[in-house]
C-alpha atoms as a PDB file:
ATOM      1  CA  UNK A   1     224.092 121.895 159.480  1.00  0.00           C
ATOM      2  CA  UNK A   2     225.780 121.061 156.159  1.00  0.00           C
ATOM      3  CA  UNK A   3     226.533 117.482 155.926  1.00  0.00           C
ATOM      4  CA  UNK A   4     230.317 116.868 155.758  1.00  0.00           C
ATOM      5  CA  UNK A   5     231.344 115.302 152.375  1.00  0.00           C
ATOM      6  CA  UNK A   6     233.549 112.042 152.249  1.00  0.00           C
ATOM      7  CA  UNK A   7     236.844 112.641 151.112  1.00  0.00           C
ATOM      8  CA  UNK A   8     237.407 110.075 147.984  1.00  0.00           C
ATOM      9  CA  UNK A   9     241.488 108.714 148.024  1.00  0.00           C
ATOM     10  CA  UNK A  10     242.443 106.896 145.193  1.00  0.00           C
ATOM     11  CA  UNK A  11     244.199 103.761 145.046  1.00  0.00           C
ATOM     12  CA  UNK A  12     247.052 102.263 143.081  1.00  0.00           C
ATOM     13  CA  UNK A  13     244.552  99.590 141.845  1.00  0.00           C
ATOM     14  CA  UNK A  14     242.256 102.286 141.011  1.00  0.00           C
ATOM     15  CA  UNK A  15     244.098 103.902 138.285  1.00  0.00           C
ATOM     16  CA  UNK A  16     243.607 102.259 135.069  1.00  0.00           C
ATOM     17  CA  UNK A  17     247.108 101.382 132.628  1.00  0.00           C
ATOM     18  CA  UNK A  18     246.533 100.491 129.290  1.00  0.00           C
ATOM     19  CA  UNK A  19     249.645  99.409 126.520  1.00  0.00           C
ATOM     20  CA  UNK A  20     248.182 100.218 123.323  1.00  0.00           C
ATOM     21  CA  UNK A  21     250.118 101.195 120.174  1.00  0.00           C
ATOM     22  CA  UNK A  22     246.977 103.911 119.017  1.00  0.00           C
ATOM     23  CA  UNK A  23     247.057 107.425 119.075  1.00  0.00           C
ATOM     24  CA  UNK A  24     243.359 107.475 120.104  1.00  0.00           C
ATOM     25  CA  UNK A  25     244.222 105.817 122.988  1.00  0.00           C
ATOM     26  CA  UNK A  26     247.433 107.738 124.128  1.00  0.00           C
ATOM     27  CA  UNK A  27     246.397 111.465 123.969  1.00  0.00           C
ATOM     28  CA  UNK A  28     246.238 113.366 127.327  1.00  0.00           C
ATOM     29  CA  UNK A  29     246.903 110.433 128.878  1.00  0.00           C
ATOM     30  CA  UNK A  30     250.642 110.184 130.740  1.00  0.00           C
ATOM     31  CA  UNK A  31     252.753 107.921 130.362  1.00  0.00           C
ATOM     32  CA  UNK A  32     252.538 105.446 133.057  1.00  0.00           C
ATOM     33  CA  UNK A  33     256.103 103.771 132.251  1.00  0.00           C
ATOM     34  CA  UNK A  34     259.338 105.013 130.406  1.00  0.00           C
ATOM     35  CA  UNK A  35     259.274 104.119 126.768  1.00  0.00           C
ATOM     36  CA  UNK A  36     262.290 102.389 126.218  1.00  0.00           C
ATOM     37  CA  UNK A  37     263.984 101.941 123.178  1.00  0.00           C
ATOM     38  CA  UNK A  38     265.878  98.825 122.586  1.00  0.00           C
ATOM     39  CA  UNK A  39     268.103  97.290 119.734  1.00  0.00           C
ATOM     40  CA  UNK A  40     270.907  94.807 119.383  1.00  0.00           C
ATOM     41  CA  UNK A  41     274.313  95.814 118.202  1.00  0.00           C
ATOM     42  CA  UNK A  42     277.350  93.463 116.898  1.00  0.00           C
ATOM     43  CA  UNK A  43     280.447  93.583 118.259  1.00  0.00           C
ATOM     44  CA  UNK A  44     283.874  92.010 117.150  1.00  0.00           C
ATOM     45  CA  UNK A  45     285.606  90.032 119.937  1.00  0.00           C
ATOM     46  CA  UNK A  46     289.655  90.981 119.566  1.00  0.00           C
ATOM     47  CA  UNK A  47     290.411  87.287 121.191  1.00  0.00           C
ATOM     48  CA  UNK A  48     288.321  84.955 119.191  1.00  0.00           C
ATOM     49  CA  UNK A  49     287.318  87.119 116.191  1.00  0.00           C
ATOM     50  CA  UNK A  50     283.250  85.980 116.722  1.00  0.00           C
ATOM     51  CA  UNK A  51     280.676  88.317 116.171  1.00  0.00           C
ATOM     52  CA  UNK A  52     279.268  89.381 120.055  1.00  0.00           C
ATOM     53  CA  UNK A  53     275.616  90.839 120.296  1.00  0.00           C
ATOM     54  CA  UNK A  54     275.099  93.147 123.155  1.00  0.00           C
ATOM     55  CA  UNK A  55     271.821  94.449 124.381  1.00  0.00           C
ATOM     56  CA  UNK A  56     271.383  98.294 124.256  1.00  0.00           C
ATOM     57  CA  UNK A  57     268.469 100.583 125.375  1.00  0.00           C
ATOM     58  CA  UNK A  58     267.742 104.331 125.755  1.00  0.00           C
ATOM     59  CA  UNK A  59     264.954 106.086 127.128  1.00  0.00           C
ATOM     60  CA  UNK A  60     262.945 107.824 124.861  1.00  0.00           C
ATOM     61  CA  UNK A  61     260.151 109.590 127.071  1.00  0.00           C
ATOM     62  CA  UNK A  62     260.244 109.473 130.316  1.00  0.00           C
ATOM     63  CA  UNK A  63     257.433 108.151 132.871  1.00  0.00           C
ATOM     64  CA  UNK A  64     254.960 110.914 134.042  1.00  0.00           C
ATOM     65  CA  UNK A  65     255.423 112.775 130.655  1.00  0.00           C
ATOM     66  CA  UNK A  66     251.650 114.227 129.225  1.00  0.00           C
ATOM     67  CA  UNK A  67     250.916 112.851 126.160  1.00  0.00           C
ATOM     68  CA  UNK A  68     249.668 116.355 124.270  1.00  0.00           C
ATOM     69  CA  UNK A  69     248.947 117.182 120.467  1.00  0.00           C
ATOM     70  CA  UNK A  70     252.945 118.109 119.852  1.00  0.00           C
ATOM     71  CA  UNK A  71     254.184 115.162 121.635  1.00  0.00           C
ATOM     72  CA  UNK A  72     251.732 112.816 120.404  1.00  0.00           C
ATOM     73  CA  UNK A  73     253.350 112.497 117.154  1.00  0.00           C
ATOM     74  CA  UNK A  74     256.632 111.832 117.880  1.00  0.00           C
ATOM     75  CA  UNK A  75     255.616 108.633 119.703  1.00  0.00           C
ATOM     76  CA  UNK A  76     253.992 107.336 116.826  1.00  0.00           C
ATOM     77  CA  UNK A  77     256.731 108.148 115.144  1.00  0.00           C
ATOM     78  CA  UNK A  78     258.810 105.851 117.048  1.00  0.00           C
ATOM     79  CA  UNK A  79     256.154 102.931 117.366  1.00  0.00           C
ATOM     80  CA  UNK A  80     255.776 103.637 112.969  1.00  0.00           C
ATOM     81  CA  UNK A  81     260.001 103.441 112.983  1.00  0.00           C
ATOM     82  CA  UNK A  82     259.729 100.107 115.048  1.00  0.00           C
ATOM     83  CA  UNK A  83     261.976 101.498 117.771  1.00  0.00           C
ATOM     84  CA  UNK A  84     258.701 101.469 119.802  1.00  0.00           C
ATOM     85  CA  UNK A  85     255.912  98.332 119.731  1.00  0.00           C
ATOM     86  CA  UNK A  86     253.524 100.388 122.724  1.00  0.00           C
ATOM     87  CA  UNK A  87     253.378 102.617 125.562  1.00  0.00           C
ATOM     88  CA  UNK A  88     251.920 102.001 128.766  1.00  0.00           C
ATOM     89  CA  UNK A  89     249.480 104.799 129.758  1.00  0.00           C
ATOM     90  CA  UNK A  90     246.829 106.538 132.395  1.00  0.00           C
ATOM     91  CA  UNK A  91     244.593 109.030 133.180  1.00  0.00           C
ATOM     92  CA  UNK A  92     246.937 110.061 136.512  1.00  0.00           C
ATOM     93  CA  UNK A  93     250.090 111.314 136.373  1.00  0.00           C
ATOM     94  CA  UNK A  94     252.631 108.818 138.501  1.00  0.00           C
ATOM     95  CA  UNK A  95     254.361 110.632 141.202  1.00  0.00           C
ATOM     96  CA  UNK A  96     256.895 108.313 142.545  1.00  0.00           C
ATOM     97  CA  UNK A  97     258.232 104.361 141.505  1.00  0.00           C
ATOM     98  CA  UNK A  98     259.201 102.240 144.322  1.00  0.00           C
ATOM     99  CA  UNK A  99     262.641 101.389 143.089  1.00  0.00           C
ATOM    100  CA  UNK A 100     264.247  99.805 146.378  1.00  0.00           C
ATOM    101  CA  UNK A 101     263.598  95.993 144.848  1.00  0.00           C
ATOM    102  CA  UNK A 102     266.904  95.075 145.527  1.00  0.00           C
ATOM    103  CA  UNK A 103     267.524  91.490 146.988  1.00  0.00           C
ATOM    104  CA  UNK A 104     268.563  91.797 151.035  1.00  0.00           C
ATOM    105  CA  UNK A 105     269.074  89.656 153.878  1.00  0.00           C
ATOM    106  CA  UNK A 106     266.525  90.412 156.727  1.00  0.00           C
ATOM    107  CA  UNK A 107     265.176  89.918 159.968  1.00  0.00           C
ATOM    108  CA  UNK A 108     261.375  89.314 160.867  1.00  0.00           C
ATOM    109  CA  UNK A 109     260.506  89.809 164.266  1.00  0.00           C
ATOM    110  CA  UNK A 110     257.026  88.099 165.055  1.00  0.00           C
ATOM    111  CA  UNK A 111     255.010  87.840 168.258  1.00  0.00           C
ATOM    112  CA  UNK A 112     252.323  85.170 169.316  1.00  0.00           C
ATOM    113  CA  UNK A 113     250.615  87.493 172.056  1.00  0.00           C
ATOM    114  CA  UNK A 114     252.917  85.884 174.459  1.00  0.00           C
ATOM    115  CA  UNK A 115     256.576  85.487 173.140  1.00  0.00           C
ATOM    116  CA  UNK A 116     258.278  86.940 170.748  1.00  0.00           C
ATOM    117  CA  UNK A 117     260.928  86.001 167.963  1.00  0.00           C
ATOM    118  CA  UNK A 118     263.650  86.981 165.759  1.00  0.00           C
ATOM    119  CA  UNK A 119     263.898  85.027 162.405  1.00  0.00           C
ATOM    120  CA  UNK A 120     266.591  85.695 159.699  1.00  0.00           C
ATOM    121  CA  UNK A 121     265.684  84.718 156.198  1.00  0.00           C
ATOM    122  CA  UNK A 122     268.620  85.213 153.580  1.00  0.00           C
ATOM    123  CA  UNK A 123     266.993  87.063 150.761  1.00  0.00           C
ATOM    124  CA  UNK A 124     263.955  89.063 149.511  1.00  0.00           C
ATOM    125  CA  UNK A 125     263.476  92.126 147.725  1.00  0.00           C
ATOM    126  CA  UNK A 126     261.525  93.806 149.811  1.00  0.00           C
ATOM    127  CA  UNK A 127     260.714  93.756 153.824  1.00  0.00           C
ATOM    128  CA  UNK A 128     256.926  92.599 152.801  1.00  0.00           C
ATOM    129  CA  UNK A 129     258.333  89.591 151.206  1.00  0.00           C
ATOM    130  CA  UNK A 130     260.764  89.439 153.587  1.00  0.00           C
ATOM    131  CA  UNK A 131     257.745  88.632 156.419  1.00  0.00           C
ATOM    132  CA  UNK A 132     255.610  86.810 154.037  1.00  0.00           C
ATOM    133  CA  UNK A 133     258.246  83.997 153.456  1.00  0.00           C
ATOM    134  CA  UNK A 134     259.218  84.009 157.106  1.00  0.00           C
ATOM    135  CA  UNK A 135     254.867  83.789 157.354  1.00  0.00           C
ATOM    136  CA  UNK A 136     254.648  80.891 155.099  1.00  0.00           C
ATOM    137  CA  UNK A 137     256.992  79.008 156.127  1.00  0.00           C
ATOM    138  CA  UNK A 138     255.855  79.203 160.264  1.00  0.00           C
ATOM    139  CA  UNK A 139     252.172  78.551 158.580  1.00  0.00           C
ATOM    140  CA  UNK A 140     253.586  74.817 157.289  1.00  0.00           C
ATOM    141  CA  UNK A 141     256.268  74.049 159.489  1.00  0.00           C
ATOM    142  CA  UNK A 142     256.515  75.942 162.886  1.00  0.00           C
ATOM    143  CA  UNK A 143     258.910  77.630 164.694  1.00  0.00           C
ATOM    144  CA  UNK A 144     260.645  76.350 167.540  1.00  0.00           C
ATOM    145  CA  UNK A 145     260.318  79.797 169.575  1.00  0.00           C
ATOM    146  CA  UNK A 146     256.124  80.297 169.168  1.00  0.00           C
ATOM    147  CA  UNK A 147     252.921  78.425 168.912  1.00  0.00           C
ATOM    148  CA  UNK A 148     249.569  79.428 167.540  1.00  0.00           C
ATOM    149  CA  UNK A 149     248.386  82.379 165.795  1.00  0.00           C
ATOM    150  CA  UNK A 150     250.599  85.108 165.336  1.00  0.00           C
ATOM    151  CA  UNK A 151     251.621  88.294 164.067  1.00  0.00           C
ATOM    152  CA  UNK A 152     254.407  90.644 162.513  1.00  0.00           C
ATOM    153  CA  UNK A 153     255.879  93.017 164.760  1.00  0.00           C
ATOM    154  CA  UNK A 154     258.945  94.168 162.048  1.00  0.00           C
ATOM    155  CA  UNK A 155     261.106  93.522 159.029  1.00  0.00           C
ATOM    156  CA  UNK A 156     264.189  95.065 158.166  1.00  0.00           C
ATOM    157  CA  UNK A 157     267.024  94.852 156.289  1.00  0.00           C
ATOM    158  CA  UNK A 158     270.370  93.569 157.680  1.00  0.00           C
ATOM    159  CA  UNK A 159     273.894  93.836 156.903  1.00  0.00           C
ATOM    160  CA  UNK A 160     274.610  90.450 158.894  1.00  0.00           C
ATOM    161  CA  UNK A 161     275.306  87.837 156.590  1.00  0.00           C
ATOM    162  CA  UNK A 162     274.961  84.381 157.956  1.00  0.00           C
ATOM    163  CA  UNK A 163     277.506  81.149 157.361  1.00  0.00           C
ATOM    164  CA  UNK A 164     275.384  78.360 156.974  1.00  0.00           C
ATOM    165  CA  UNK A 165     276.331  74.949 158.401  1.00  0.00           C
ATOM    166  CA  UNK A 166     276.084  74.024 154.629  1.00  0.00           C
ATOM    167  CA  UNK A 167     279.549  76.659 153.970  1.00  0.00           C
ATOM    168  CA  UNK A 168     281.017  74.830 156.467  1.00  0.00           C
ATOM    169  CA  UNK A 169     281.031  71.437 154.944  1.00  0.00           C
ATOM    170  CA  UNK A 170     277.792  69.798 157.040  1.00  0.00           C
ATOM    171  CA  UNK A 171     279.828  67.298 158.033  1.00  0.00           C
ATOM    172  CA  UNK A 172     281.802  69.304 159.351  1.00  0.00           C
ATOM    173  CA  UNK A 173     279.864  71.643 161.426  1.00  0.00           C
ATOM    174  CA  UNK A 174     277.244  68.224 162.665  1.00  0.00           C
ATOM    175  CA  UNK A 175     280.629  66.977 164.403  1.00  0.00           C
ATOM    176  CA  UNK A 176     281.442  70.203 166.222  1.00  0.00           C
ATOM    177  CA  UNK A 177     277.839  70.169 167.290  1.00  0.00           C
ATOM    178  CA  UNK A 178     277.760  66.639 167.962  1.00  0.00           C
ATOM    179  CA  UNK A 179     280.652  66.958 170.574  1.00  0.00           C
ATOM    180  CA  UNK A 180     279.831  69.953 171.978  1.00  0.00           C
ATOM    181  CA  UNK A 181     276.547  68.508 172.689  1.00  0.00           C
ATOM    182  CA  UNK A 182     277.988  65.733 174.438  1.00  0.00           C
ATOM    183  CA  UNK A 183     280.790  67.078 176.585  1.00  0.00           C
ATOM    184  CA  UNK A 184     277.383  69.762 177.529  1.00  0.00           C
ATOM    185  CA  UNK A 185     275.417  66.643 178.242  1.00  0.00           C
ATOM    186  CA  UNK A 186     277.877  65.386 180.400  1.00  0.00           C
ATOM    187  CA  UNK A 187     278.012  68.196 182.691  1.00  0.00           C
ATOM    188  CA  UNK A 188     273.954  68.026 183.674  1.00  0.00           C
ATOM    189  CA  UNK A 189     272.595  65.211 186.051  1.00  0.00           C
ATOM    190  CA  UNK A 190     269.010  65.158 185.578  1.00  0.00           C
ATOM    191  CA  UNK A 191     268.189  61.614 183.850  1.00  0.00           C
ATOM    192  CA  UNK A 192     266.580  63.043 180.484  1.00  0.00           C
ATOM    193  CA  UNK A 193     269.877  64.855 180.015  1.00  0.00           C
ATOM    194  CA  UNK A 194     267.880  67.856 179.395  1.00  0.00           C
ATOM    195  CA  UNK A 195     270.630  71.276 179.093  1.00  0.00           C
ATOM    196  CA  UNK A 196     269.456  74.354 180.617  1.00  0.00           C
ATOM    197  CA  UNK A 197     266.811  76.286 178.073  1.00  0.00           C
ATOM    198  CA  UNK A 198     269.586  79.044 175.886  1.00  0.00           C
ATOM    199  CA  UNK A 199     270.750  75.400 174.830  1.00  0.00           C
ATOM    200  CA  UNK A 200     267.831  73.183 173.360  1.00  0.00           C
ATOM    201  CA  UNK A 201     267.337  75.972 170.250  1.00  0.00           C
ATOM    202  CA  UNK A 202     269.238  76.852 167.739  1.00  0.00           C
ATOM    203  CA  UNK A 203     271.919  79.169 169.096  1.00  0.00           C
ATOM    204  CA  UNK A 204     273.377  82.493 166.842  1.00  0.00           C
ATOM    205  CA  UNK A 205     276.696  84.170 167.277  1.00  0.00           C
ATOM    206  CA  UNK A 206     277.467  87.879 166.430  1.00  0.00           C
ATOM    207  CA  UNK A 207     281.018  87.940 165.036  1.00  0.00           C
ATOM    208  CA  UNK A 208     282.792  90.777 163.804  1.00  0.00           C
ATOM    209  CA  UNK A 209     286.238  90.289 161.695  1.00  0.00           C
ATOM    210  CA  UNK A 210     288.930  92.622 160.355  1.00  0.00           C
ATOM    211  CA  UNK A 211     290.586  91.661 157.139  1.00  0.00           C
ATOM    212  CA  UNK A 212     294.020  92.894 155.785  1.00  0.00           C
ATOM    213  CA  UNK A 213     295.088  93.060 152.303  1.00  0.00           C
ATOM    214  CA  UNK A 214     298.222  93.864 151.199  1.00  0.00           C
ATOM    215  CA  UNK A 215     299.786  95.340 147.661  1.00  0.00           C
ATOM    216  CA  UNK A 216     302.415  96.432 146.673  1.00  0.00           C
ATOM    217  CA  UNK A 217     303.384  96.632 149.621  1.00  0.00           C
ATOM    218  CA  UNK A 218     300.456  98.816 151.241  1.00  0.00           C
ATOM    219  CA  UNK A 219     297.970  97.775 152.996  1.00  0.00           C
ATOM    220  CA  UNK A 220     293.701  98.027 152.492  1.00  0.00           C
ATOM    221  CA  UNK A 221     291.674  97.164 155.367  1.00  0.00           C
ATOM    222  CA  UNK A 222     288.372  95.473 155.162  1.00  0.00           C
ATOM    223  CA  UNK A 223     285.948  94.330 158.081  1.00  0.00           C
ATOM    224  CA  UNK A 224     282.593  91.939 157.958  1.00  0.00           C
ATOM    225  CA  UNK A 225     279.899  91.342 160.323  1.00  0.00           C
ATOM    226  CA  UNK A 226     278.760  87.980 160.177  1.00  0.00           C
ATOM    227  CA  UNK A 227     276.143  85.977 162.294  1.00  0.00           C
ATOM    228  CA  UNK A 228     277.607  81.694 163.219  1.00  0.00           C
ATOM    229  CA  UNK A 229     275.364  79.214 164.571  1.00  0.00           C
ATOM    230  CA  UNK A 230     276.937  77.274 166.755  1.00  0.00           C
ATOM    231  CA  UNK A 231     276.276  76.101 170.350  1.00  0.00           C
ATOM    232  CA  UNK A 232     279.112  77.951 172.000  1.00  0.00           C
ATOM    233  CA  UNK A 233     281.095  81.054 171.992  1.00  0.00           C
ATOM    234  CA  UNK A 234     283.838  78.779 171.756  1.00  0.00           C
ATOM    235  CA  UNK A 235     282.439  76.907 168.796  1.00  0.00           C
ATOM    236  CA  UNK A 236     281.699  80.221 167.152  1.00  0.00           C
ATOM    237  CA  UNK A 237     285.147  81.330 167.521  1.00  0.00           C
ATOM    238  CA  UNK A 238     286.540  78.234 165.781  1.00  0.00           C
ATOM    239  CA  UNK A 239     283.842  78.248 163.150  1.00  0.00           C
ATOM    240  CA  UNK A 240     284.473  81.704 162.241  1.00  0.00           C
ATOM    241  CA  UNK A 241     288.355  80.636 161.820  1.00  0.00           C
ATOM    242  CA  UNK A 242     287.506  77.507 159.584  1.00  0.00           C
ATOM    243  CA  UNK A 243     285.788  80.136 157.293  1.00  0.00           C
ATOM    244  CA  UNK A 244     288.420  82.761 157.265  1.00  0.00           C
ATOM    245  CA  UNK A 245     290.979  79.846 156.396  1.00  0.00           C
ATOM    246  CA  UNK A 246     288.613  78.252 153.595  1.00  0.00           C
ATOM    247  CA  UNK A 247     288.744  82.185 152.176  1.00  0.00           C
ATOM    248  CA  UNK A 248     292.499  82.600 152.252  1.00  0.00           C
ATOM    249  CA  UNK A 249     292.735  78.877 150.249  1.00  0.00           C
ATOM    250  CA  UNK A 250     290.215  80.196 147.594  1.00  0.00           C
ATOM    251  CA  UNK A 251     292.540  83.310 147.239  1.00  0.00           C
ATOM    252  CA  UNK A 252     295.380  80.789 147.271  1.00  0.00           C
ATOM    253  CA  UNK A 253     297.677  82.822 149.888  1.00  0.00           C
ATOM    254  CA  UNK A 254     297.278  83.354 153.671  1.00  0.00           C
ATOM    255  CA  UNK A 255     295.732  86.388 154.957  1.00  0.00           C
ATOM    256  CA  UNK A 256     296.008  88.689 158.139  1.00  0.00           C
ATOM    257  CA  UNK A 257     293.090  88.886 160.257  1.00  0.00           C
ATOM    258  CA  UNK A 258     291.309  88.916 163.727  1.00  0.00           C
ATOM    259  CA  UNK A 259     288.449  88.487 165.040  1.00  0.00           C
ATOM    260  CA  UNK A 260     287.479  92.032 166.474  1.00  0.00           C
ATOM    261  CA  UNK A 261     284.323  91.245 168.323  1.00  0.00           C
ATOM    262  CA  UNK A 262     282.019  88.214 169.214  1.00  0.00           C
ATOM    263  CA  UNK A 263     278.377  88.375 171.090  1.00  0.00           C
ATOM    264  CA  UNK A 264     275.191  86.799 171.410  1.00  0.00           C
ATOM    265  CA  UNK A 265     273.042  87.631 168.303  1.00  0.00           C
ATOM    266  CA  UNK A 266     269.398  88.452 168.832  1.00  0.00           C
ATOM    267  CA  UNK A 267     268.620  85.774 166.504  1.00  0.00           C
ATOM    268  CA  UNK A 268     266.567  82.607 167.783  1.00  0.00           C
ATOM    269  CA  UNK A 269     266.271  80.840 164.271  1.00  0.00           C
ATOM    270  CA  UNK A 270     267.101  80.886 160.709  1.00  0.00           C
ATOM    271  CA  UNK A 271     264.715  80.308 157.315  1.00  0.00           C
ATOM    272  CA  UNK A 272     266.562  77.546 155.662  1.00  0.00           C
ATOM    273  CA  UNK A 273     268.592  78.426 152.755  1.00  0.00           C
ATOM    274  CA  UNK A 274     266.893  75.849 150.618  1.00  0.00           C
ATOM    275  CA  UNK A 275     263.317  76.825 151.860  1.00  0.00           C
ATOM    276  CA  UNK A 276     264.315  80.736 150.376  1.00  0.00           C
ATOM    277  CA  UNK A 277     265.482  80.105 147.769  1.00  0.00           C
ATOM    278  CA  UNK A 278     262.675  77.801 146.798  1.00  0.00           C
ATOM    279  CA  UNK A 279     260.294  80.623 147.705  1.00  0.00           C
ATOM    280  CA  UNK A 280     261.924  83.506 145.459  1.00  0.00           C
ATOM    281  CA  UNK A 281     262.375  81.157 142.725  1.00  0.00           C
ATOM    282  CA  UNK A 282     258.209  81.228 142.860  1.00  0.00           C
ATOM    283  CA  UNK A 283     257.846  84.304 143.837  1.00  0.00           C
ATOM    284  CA  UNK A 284     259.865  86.262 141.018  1.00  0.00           C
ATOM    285  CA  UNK A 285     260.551  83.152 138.503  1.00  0.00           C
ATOM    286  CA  UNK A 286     263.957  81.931 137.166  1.00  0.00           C
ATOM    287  CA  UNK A 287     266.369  84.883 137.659  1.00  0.00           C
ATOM    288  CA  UNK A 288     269.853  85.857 138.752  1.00  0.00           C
ATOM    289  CA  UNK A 289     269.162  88.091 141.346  1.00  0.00           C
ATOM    290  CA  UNK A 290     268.872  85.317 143.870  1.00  0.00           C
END
């Protein structure tokens, strides 16, 4: 009986990019990135009469092209021309670019074998980094909702965009929770004061809002989906109204809007803010996208 071969698959690691600037080195090769031309051109600003530089590009061979005898020349043509320094190149032609890096909001779901959790983490590019920041963080500092070893279960994007205590002035929102912790306290009569289990995590409210706009006279409708932590519905309610307010003072005029829908979100705790950003900062360096 013939002995079955082992298929070979390839790797991204596996295939071999170069940036070189000789022609030795580029032909039948493809190019493994777009070769990008870029320049700087002046511009005259109407207003303060200052000289402006903006930043233009244009592609000048596109990624996957094969690097053959004809085309060979015109590349060095560019690179002799300085509109090109090098190309980056391989032996494989590149099918496909992941291009969905944009930065999201998310939720992580992980599981210790016996309970499992929901944790929002503002922003990452992707849903790996997405569950590796929720990871490292759990690795240093725990989460409330598991213990011991874990695992990911899922990571998606979500449209939900959580108010942070810190939007709502944290002196603000500790006083609302201080209260409401106290009138809740005073309605239990075991001697710890503990409150029944929903109410010794953190707590996450599903609120959905309808916003009005009007000019001229017509009117635009708008509507957000936003996650409040609070203790109570109640609590959420009035949170979400503080924030609605705070917008229609930043727009400097008053508003029409309701509150269209409220409910418990399947959320049972939150990356800090600071933590995230703090972890992109490393992960992708100084940038703007954050």
């Amino acid at each position: 009986m013939e002995e079955k071969k082992e298929e070979k698959w390839l790797m991204p690691d596996d295939i071999k990019v170069i940036e070189t600037n000789k022609p030795e080195e580029m032909l039948h090769k493809y190019l493994a990135e777009k070769a990008v031309k870029k320049w700087t051109e002046n511009f005259i600003d109407q207003d303060t009469g200052e000289k402006v530089p903006v930043e233009r590009n244009e592609v000048i061979f596109d990624r996957g092209t094969y690097i053959d005898e004809s085309l060979l020349p015109k590349i060095m043509f560019s690179i002799q021309s300085e509109e090109l320094k090098t190309v980056k190149v391989c032996d494989k032609k590149p099918l496909a670019k992941r291009h969905n890096m944009q930065v999201r909001r998310y939720i992580v779901k992980l599981s210790d074998g016996l309970h499992t959790s929901n944790i929002y983490t503002t922003r990452a590019k992707t849903p790996e980094d997405a569950a590796q920041m929720v990871c490292d963080y759990y690795t240093i500092y725990g989460l409330p909702t598991l213990s011991g070893n874990f695992s990911v279960i899922d990571s998606a994007a979500t449209g939900l965009r959580l108010l942070y205590k810190e939007e709502f002035g944290e002196k603000y929102w500790d006083e609302m929770y201080k209260k409401r912790h106290e009138v809740l306290e005073g309605k239990v009569y075991n001697a710890d004061r503990v409150l029944p289990p929903p109410f010794q995590n953190d707590r996450f409210f599903k609120v959905s809002v309808c916003l009005w706009d009007e000019t001229e006279g017509k009117y635009s409708k708008s509507t957000g989906n936003y996650i409040i932590p609070a203790l109570t519905l109640v609590d959420a309610v009035r949170l979400m109204r503080h924030h609605l307010n705070e917008m229609d003072s930043r727009r400097g005029r008053d508003g029409i809007n309701e509150i269209t829908s409220i409910s418990k979100a399947n959320i049972d705790f939150a990356i800090p803010q600071s933590y995230a950003k703090a972890w992109f900062m490393k992960k992708y360096g100084d940038t703007n996208d954050y």
